[in-house]
PDB file of N, CA and C in Angstrom:
ATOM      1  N   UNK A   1      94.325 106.857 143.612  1.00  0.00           N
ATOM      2  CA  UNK A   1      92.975 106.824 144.113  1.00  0.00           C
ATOM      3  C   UNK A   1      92.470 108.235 144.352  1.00  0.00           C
ATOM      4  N   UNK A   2      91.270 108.532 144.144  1.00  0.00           N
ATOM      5  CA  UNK A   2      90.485 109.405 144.559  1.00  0.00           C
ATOM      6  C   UNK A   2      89.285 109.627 145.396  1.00  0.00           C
ATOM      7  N   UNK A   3      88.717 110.464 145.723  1.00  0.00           N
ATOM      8  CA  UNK A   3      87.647 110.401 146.746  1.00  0.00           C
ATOM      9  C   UNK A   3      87.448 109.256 147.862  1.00  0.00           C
ATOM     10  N   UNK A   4      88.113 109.755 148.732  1.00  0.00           N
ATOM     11  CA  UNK A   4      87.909 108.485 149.774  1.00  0.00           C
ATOM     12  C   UNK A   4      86.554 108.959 150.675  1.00  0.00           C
ATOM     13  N   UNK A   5      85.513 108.217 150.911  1.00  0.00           N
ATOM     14  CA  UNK A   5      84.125 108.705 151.372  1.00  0.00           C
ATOM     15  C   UNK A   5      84.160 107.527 152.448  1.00  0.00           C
ATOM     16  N   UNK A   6      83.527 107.808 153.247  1.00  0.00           N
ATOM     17  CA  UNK A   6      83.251 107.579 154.370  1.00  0.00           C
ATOM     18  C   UNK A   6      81.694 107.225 154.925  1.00  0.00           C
ATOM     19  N   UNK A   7      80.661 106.770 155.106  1.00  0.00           N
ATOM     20  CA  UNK A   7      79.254 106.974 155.100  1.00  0.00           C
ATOM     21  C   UNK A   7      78.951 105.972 156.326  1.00  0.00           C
ATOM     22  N   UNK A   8      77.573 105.906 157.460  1.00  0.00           N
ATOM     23  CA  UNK A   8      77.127 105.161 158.194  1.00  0.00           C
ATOM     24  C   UNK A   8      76.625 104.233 157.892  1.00  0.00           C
ATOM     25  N   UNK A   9      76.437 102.979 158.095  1.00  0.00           N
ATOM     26  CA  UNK A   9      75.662 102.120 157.742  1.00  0.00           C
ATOM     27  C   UNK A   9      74.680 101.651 159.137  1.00  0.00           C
ATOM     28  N   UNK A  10      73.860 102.198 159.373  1.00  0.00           N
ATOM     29  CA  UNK A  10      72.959 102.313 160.387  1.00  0.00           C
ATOM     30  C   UNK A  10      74.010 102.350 161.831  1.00  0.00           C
ATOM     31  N   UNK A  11      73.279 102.097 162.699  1.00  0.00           N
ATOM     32  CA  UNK A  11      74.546 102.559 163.674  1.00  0.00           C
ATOM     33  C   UNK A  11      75.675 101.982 164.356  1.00  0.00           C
ATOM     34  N   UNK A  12      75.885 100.942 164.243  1.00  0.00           N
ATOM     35  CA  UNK A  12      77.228  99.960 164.385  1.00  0.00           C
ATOM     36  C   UNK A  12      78.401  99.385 163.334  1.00  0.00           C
ATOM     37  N   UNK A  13      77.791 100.503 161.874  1.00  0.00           N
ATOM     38  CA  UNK A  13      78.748 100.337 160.753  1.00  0.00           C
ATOM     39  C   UNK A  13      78.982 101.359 160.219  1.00  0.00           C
ATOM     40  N   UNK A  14      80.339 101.151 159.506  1.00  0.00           N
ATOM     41  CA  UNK A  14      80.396 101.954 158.909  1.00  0.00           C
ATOM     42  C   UNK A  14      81.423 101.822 157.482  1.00  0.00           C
ATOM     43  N   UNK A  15      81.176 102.259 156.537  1.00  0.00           N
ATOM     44  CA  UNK A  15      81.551 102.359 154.757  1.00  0.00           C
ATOM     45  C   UNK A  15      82.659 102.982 154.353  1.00  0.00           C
ATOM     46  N   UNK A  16      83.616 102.344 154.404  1.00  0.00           N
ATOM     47  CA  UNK A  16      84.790 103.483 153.464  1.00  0.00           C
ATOM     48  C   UNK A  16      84.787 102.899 151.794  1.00  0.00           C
ATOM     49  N   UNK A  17      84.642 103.903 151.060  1.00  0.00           N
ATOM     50  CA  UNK A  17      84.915 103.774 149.410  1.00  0.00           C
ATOM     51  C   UNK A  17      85.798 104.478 148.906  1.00  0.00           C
ATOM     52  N   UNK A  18      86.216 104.352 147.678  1.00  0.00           N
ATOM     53  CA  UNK A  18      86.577 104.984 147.217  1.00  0.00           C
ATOM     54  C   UNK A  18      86.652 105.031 145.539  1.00  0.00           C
ATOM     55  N   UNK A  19      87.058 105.808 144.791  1.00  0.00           N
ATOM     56  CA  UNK A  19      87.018 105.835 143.517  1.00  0.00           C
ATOM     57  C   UNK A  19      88.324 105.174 143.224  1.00  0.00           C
ATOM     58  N   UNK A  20      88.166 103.793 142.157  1.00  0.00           N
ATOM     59  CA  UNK A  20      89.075 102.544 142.107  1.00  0.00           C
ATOM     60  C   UNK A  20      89.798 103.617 140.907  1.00  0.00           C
ATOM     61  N   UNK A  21      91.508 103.234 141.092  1.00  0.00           N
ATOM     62  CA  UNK A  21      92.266 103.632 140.141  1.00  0.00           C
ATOM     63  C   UNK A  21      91.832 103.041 138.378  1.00  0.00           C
ATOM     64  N   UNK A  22      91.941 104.064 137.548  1.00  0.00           N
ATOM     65  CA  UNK A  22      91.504 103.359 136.236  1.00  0.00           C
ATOM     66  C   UNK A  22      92.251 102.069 135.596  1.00  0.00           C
ATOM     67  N   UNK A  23      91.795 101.019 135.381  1.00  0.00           N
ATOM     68  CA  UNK A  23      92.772  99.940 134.710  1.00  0.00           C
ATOM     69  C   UNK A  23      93.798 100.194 133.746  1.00  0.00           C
ATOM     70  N   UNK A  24      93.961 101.423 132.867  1.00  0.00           N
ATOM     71  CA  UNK A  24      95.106 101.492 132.326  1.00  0.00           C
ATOM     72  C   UNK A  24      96.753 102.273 132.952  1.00  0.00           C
ATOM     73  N   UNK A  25      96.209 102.688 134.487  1.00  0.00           N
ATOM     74  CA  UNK A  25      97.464 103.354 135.399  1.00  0.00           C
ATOM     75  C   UNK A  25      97.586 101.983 136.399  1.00  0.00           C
ATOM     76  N   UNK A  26      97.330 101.063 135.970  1.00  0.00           N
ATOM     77  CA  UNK A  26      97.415  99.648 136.697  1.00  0.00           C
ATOM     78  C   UNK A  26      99.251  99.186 136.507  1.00  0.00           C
ATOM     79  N   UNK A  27      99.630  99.368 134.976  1.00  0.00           N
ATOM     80  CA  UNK A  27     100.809  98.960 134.531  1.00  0.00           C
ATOM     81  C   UNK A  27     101.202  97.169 135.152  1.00  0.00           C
ATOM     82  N   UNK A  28     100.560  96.477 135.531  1.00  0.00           N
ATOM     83  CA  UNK A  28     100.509  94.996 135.044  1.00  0.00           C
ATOM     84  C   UNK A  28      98.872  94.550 134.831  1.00  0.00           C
ATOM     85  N   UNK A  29      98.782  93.335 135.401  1.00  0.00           N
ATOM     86  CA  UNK A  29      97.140  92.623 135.009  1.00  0.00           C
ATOM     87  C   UNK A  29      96.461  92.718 136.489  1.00  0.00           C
ATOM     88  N   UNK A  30      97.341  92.739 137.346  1.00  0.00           N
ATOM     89  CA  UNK A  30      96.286  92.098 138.919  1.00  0.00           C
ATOM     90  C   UNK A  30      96.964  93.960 139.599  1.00  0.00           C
ATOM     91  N   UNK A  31      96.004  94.065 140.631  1.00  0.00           N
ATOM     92  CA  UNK A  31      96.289  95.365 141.771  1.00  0.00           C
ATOM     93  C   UNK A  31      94.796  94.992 142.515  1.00  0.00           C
ATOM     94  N   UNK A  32      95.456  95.323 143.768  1.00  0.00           N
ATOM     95  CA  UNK A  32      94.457  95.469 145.383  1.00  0.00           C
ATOM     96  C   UNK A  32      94.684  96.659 145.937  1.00  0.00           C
ATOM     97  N   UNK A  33      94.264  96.751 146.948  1.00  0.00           N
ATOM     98  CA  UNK A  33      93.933  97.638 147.578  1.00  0.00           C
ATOM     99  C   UNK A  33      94.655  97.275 149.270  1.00  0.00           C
ATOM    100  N   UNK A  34      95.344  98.008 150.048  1.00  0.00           N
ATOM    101  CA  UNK A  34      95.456  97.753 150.941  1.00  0.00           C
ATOM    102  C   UNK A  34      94.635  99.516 152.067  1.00  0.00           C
ATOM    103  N   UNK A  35      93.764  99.043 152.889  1.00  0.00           N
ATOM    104  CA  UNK A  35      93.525  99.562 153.774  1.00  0.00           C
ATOM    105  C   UNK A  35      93.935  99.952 155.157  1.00  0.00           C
ATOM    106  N   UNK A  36      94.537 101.530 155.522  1.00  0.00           N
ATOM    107  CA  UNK A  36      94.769 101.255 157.371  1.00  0.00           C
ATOM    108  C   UNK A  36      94.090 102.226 157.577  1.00  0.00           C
ATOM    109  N   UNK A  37      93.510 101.572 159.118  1.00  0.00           N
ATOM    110  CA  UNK A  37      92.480 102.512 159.946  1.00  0.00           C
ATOM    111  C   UNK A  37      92.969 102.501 161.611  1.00  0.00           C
ATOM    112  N   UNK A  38      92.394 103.019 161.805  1.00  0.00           N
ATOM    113  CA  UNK A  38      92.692 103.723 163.560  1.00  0.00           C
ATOM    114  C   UNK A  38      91.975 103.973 163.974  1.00  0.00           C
ATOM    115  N   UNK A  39      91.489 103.406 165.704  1.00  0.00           N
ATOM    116  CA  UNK A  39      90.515 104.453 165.754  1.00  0.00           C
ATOM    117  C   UNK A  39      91.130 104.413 167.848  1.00  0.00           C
ATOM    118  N   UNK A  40      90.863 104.846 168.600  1.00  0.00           N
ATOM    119  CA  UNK A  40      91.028 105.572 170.012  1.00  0.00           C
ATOM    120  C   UNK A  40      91.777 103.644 170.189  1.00  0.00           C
ATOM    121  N   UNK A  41      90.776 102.398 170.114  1.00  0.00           N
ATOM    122  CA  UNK A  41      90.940 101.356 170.452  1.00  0.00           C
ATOM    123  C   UNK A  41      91.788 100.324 169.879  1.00  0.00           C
ATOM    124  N   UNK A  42      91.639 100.592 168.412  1.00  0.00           N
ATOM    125  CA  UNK A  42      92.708  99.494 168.041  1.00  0.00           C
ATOM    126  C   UNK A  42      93.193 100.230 166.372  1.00  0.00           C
ATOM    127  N   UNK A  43      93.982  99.614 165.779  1.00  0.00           N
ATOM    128  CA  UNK A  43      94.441 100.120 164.633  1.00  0.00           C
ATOM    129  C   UNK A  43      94.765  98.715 163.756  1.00  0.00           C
ATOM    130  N   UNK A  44      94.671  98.550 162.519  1.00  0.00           N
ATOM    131  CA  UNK A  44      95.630  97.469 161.638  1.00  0.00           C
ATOM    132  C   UNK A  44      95.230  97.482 159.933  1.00  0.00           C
ATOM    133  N   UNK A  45      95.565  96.576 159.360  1.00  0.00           N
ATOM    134  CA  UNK A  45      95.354  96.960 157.520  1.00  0.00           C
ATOM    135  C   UNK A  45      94.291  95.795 157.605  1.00  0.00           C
ATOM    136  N   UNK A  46      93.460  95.858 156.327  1.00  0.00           N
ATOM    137  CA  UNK A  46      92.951  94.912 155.558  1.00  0.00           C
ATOM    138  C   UNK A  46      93.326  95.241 154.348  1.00  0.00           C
ATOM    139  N   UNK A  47      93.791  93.753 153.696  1.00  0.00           N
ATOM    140  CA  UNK A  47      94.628  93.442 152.368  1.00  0.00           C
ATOM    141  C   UNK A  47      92.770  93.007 151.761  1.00  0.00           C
ATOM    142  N   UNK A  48      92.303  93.749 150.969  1.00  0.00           N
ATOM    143  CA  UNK A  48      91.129  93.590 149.633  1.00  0.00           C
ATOM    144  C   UNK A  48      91.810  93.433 148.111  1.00  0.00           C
ATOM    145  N   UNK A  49      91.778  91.698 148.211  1.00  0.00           N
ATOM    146  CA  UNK A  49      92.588  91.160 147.234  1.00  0.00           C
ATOM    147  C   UNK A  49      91.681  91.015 145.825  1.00  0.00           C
ATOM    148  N   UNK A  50      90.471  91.474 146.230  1.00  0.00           N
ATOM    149  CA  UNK A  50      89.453  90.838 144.894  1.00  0.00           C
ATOM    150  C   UNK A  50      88.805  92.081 144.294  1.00  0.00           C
ATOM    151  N   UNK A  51      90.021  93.131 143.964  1.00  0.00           N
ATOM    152  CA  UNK A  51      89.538  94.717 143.366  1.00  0.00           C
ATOM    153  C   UNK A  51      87.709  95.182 143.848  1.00  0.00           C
ATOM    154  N   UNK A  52      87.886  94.795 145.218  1.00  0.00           N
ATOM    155  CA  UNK A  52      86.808  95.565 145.903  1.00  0.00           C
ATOM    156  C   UNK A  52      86.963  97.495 145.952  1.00  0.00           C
ATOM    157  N   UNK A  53      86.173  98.259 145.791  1.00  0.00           N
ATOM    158  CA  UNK A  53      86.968  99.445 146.309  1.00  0.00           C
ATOM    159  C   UNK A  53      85.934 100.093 147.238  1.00  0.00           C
ATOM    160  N   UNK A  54      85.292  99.348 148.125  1.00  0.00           N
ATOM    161  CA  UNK A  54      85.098  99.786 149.339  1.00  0.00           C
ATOM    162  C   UNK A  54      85.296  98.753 150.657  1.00  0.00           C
ATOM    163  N   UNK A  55      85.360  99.029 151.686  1.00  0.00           N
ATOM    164  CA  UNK A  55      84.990  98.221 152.945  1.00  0.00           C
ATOM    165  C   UNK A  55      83.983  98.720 154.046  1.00  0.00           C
ATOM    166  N   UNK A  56      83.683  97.551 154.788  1.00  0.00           N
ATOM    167  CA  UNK A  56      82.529  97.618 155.859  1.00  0.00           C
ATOM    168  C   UNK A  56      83.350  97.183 157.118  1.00  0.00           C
ATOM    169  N   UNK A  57      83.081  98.277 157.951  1.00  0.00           N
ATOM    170  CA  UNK A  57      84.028  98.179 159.329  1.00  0.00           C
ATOM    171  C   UNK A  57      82.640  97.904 160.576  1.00  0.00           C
ATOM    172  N   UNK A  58      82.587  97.269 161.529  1.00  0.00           N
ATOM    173  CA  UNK A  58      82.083  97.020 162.800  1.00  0.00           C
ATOM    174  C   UNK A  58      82.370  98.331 163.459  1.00  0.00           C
ATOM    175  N   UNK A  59      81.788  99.436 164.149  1.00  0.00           N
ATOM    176  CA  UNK A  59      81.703 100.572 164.745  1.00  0.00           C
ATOM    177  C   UNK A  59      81.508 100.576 165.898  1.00  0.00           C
ATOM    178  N   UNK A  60      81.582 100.927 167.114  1.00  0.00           N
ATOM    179  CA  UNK A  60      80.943 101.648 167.969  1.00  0.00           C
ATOM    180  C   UNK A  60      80.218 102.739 167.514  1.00  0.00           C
ATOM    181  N   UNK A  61      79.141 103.667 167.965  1.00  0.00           N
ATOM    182  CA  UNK A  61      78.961 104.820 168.335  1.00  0.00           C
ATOM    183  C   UNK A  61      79.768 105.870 168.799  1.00  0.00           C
ATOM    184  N   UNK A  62      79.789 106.947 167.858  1.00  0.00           N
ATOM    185  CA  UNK A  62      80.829 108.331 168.623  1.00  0.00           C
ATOM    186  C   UNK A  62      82.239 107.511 168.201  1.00  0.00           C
ATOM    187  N   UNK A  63      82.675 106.963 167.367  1.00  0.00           N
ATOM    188  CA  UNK A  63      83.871 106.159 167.472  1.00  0.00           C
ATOM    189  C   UNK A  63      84.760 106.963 166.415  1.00  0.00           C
ATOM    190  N   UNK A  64      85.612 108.010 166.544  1.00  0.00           N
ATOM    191  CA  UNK A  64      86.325 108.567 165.328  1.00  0.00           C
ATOM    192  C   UNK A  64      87.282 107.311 164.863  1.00  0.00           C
ATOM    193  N   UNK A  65      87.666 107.896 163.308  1.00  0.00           N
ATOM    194  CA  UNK A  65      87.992 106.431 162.686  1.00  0.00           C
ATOM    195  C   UNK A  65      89.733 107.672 161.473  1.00  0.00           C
ATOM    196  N   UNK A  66      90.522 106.829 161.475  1.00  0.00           N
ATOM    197  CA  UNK A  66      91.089 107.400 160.473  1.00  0.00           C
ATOM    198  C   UNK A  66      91.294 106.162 159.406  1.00  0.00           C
ATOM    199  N   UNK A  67      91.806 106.731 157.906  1.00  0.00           N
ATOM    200  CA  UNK A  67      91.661 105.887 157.179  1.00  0.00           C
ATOM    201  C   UNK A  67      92.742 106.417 156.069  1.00  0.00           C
ATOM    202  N   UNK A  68      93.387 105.104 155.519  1.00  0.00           N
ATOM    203  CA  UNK A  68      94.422 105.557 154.482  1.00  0.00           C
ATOM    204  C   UNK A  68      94.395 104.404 153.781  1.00  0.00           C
ATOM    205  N   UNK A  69      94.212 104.652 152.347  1.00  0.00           N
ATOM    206  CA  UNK A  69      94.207 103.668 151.679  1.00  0.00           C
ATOM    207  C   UNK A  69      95.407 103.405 150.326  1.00  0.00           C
ATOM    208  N   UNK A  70      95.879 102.427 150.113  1.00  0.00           N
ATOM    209  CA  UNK A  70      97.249 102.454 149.063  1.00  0.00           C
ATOM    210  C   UNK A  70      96.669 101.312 147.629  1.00  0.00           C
ATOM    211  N   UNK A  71      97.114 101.281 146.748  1.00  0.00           N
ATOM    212  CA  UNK A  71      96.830 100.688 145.569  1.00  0.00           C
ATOM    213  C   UNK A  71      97.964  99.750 145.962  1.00  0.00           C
ATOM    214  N   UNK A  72      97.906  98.795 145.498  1.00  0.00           N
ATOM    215  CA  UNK A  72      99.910  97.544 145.057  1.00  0.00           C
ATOM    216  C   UNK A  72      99.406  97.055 144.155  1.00  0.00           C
ATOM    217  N   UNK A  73     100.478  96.446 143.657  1.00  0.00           N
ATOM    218  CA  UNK A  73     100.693  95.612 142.406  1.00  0.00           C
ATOM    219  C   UNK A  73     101.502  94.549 142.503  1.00  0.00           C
ATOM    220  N   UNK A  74     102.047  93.547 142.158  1.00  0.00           N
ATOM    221  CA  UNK A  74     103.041  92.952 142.226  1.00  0.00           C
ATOM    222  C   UNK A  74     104.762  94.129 141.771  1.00  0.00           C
ATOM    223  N   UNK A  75     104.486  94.907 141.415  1.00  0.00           N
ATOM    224  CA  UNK A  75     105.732  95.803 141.004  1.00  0.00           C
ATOM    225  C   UNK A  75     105.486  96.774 142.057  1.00  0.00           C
ATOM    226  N   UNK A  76     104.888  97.136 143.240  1.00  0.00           N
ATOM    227  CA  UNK A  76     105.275  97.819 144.316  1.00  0.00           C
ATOM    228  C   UNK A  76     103.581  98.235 144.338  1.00  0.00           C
ATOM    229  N   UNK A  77     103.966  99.580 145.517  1.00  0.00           N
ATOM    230  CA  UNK A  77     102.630 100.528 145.574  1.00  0.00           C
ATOM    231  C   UNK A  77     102.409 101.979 145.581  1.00  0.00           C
ATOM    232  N   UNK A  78     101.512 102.412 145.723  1.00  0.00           N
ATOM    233  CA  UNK A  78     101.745 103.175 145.256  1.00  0.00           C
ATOM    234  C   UNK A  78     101.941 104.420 147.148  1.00  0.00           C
ATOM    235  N   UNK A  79     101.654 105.756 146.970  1.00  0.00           N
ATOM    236  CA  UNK A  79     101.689 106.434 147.829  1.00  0.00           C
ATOM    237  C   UNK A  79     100.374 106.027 148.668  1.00  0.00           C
ATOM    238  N   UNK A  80     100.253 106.501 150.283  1.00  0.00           N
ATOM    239  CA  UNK A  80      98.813 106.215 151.101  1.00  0.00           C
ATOM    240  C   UNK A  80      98.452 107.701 150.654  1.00  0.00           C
ATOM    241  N   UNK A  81      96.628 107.177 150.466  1.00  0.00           N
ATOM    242  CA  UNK A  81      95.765 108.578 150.544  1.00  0.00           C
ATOM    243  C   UNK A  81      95.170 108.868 151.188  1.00  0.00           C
TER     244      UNK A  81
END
């Protein structure tokens, strides 16, 4: 994966994307995306099983956020970015 972006979605959201791995470094037919974030209050993954390559998170205001995102496959995954 590349470019992981980050953007507001007015003020109680907020956008992580990223640039989806190309289908031929896939090496089978199906790959998702697994997401982890953090932020002061809570932390956990979302599994995006339907080759989405962004998500929409519920925010506070002033709320720092971290974010790491991994490719899988049924044959493993890859490194977090």
């Amino acid at each position: 994966m590349q470019l992981l972006q980050v953007s507001p979605i007015g003020p109680t959201q907020i956008r992580l994307q990223w640039t989806p791995l190309p289908e031929h470094e896939w090496s089978c037919d199906r790959l998702w995306y697994v997401v982890k974030y953090t932020t002061q209050r809570n932390s956990g993954y979302k599994n995006l099983t339907n080759g989405e390559n962004y998500v929409v998170f519920d925010s506070e205001p002033y709320t720092q956020w971290n974010f790491q995102v991994q490719a899988a496959n049924p044959g493993g995954e890859s490194e977090w970015a």
